[in-house]
Protein backbone atom coordinates (compact mmCIF):
# COMPACT_ATOMS: atom_id res chain seq x y z
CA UNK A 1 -22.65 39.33 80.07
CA UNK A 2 -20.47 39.37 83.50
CA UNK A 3 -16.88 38.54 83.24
CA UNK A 4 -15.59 35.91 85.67
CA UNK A 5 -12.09 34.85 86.35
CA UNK A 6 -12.52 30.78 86.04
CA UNK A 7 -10.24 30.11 89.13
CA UNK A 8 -12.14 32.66 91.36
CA UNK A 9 -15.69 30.61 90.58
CA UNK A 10 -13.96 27.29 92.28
CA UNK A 11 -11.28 27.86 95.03
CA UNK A 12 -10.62 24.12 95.51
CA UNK A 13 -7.73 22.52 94.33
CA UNK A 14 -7.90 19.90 91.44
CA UNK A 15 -8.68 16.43 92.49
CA UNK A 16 -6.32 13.79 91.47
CA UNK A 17 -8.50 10.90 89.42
CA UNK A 18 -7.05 7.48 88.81
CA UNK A 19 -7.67 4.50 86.36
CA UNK A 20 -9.56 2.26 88.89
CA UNK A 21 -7.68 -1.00 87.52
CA UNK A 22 -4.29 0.36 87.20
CA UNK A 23 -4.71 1.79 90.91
CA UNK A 24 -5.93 -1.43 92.06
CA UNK A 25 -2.91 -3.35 89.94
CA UNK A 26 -0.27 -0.62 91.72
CA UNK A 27 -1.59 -0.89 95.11
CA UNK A 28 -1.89 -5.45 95.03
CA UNK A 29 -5.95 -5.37 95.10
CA UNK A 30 -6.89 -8.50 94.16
CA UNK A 31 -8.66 -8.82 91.12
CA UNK A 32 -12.47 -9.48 92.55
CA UNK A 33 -12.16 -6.50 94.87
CA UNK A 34 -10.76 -4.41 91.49
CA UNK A 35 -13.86 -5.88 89.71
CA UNK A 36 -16.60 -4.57 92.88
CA UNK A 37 -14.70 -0.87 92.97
CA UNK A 38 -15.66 -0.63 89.45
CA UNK A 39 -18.79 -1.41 89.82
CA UNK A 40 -18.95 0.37 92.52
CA UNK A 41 -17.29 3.36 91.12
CA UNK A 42 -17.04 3.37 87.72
CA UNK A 43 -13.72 3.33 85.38
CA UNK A 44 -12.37 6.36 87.20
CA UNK A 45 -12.11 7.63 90.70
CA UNK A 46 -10.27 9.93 92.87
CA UNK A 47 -7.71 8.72 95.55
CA UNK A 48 -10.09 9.01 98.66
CA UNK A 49 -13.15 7.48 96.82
CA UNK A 50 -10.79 4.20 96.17
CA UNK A 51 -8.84 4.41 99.70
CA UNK A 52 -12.87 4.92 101.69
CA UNK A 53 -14.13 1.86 99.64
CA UNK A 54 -11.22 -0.50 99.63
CA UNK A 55 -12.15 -3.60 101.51
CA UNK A 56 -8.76 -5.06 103.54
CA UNK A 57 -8.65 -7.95 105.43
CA UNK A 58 -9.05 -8.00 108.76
CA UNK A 59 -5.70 -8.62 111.22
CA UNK A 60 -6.63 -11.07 113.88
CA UNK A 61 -4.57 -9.98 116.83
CA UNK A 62 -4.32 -11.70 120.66
């Protein structure tokens, strides 16, 4: 049996997960876009899974 240090076998840092709904409640999601990132990502995510998938409104500038 080899001996491994548990921090040398992953040398990325921890990921920070968040409760989808209380991200979504913190942030002002409205509730049908909190109910299609769960679906779309389950109860739990990390911060750049719910930032890439986070639908805003567009800004109509002229």
């Amino acid at each position: 049996m080899i001996r491994r240090d548990i921090g040398a076998l992953d040398g990325s840092p921890a990921k920070h997960i968040f409760d989808v709904a209380e991200y979504c409640r913190r942030a002002g999601i409205s509730e049908a876009e909190q109910r299609r990132l769960v679906k779309v990502l389950g109860p739990y995510a990390s911060s750049h899974e719910l930032q890439m998938n986070i639908v805003r409104p567009r800004i109509r500038t002229r």
